[in-house]
N, C-alpha and C. Protein backbone atom coordinates (compact mmCIF):
# COMPACT_ATOMS: atom_id res chain seq x y z
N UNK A 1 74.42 -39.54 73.06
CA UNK A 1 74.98 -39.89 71.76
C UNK A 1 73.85 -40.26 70.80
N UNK A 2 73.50 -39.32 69.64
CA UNK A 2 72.90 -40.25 68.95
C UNK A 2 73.21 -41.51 68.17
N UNK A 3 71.87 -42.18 67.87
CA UNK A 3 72.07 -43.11 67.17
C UNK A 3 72.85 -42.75 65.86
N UNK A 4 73.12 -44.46 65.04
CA UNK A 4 73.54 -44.34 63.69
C UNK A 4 72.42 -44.65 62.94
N UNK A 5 72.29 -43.80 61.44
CA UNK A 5 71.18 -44.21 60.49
C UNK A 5 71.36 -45.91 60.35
N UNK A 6 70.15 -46.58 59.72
CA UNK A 6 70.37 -48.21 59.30
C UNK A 6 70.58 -47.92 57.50
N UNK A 7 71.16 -49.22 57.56
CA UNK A 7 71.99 -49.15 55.79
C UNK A 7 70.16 -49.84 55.46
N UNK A 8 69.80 -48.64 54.68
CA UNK A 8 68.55 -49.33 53.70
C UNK A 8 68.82 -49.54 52.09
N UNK A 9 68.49 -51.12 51.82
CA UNK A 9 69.10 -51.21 50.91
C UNK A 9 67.64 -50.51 49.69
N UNK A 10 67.10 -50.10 49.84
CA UNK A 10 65.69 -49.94 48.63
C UNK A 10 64.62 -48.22 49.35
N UNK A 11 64.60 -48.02 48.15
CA UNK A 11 64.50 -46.56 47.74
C UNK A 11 62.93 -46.63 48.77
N UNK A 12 62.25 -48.18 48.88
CA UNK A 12 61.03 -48.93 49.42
C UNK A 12 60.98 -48.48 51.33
N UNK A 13 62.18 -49.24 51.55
CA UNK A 13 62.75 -49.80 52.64
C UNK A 13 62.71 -48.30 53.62
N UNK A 14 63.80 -46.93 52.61
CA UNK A 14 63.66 -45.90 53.51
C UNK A 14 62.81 -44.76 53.24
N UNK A 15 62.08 -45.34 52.31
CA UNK A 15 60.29 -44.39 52.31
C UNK A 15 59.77 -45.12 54.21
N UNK A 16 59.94 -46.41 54.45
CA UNK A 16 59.51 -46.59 55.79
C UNK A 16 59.78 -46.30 56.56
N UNK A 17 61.16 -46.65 56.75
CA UNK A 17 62.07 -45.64 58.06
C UNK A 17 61.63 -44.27 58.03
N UNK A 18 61.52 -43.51 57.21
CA UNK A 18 61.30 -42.03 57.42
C UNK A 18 59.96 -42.10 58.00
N UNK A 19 58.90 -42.85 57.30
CA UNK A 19 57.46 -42.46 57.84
C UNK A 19 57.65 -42.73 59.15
N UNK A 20 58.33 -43.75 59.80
CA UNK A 20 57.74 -44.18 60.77
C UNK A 20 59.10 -43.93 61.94
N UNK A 21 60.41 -42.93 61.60
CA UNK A 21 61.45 -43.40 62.95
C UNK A 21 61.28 -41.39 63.27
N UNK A 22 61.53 -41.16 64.07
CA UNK A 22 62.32 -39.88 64.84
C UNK A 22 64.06 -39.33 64.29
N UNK A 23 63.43 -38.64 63.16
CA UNK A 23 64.67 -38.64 62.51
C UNK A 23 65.66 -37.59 63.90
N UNK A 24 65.18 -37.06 64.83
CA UNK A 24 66.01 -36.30 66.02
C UNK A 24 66.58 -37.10 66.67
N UNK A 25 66.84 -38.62 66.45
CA UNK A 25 67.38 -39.55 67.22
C UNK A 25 68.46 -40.24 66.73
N UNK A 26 68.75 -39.23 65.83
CA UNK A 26 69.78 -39.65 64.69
C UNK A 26 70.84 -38.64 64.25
N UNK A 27 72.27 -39.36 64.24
CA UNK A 27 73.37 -38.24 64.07
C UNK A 27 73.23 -38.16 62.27
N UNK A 28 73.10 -36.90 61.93
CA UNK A 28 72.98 -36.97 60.42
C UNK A 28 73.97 -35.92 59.97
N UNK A 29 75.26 -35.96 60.54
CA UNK A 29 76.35 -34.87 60.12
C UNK A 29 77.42 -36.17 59.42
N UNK A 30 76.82 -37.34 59.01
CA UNK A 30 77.61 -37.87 58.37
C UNK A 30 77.03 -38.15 56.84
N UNK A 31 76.03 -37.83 57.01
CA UNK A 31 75.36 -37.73 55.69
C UNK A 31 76.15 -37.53 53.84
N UNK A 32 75.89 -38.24 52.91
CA UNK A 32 76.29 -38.00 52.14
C UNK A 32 75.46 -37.48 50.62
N UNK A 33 76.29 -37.18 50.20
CA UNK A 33 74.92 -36.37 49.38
C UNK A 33 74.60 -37.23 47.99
N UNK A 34 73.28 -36.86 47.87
CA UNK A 34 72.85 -38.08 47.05
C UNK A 34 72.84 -37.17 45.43
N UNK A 35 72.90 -37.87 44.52
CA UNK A 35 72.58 -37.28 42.98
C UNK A 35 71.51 -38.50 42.49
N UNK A 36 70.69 -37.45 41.66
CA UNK A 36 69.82 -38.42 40.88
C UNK A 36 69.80 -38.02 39.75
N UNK A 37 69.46 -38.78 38.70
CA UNK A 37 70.04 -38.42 37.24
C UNK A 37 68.21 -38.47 36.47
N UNK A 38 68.52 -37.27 36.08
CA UNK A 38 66.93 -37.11 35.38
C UNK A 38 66.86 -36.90 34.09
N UNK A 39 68.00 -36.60 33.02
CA UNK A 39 68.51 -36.49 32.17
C UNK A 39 68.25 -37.85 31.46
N UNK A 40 67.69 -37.93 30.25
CA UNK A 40 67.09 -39.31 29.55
C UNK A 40 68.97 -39.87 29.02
N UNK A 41 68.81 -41.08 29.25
CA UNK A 41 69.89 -41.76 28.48
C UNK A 41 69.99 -43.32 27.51
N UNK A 42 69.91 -41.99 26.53
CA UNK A 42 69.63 -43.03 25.04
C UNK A 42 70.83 -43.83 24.26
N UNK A 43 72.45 -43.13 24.80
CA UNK A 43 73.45 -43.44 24.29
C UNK A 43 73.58 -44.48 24.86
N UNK A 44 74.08 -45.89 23.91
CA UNK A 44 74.70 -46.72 24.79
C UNK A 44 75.76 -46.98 24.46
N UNK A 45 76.82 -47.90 25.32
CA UNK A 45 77.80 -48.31 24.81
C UNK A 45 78.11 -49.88 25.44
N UNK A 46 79.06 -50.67 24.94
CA UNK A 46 79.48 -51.96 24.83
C UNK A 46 80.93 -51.72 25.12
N UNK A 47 81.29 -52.19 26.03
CA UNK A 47 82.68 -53.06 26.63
C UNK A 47 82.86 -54.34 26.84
N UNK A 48 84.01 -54.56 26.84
CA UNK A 48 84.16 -56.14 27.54
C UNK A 48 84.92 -56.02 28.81
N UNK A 49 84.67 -56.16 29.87
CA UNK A 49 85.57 -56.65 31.05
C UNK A 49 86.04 -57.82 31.36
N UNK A 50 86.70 -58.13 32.20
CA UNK A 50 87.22 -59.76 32.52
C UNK A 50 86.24 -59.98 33.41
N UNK A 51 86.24 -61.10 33.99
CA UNK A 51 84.91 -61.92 34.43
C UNK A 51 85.19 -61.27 35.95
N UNK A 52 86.48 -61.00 36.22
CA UNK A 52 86.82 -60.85 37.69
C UNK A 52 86.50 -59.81 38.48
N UNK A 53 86.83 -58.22 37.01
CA UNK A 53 86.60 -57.08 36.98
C UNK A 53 84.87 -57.40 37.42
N UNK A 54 84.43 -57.89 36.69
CA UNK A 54 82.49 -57.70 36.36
C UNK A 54 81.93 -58.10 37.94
N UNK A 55 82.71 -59.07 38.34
CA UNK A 55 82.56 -59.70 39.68
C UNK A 55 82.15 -58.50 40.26
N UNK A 56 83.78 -58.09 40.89
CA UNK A 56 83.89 -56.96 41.77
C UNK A 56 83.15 -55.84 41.44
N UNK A 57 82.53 -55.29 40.49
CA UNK A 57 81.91 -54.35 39.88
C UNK A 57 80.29 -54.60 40.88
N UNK A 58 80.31 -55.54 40.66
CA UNK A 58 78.84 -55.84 40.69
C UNK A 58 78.55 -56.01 42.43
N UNK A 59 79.83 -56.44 43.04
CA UNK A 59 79.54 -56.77 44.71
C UNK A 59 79.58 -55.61 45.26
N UNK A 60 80.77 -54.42 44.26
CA UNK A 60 80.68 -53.18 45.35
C UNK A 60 79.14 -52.33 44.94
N UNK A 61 78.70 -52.44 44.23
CA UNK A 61 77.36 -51.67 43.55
C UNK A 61 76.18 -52.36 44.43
N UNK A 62 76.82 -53.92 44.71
CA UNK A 62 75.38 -54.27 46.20
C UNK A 62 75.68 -53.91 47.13
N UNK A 63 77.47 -53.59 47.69
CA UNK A 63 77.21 -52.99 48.57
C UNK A 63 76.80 -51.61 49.10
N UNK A 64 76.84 -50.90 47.89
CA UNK A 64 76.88 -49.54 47.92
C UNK A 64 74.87 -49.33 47.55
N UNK A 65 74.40 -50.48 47.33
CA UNK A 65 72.54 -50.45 47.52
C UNK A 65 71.83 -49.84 46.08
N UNK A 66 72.79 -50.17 45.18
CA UNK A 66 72.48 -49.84 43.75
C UNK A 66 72.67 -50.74 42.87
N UNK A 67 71.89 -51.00 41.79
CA UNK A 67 72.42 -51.62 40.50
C UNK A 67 73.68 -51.08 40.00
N UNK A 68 74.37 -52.76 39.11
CA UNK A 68 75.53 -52.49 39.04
C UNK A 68 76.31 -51.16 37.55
N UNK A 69 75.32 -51.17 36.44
CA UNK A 69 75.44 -50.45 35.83
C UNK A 69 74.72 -49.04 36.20
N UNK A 70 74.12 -48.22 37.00
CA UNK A 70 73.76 -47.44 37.62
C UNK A 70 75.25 -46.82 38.33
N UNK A 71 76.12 -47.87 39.00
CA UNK A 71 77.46 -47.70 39.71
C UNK A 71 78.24 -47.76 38.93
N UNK A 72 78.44 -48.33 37.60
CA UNK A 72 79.32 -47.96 36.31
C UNK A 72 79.58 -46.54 35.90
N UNK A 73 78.21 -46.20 36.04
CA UNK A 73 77.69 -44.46 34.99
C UNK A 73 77.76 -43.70 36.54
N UNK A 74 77.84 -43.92 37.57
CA UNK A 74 78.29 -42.58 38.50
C UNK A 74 79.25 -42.83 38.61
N UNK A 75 80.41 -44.13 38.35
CA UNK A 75 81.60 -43.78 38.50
C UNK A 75 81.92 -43.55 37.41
N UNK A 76 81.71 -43.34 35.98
CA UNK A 76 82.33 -42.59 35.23
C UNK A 76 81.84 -41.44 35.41
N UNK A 77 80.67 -40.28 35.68
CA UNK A 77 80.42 -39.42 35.82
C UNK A 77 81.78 -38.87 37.38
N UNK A 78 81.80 -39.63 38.28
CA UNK A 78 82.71 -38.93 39.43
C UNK A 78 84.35 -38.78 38.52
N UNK A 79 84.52 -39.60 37.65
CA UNK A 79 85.66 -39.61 36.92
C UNK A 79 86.40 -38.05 36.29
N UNK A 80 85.17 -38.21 35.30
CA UNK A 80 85.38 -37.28 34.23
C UNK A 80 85.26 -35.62 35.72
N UNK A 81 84.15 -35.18 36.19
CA UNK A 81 83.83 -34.61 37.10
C UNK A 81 84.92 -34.39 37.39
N UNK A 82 86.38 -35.21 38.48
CA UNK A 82 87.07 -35.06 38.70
C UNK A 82 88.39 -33.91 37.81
N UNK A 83 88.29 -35.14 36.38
CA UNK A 83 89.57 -34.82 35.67
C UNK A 83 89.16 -33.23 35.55
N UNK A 84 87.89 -32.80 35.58
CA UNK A 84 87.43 -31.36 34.89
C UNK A 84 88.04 -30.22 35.98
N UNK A 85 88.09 -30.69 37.41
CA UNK A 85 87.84 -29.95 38.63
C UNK A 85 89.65 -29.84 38.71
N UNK A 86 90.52 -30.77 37.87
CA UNK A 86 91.63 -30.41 37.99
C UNK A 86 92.46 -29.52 37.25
């Protein structure tokens, strides 16, 4: 059985793991695919959320190993993405 990957929280963290583990010791058919946004972004915008919303916003974006407005703008990008694909 292989192993499971470790949750690295920093872009730092799995520059190390790679240098240094046997990635053949590892099941990687669960893999998910990553996007990176290279596209400059100059637009901004201003909302207000409730304090509760901002909470939860912000705990699932640590858990998910990203800043929380970084996890704002891919979930509106998976959004719109979506509505288009329907």
């Amino acid at each position: 059985m292989k192993k499971k990957l470790p949750r690295l929280r920093s872009d730092r963290a799995a520059e190390r793991f790679v240098a240094q583990a046997d990635l053949t010791q590892y099941g990687l058919s669960d893999m998910k695919e990553a996007r990176f946004a290279f596209a400059p972004k100059a637009a901004r915008i201003n909302m207000r959320l409730s304090p509760a919303l901002l909470k939860a916003i912000k705990a699932t974006a640590a858990r998910s190993g990203i800043p929380y407005q970084r996890f704002i703008r891919q979930t509106l990008e998976k959004a719109v993405t979506a509505r288009k694909a329907s």
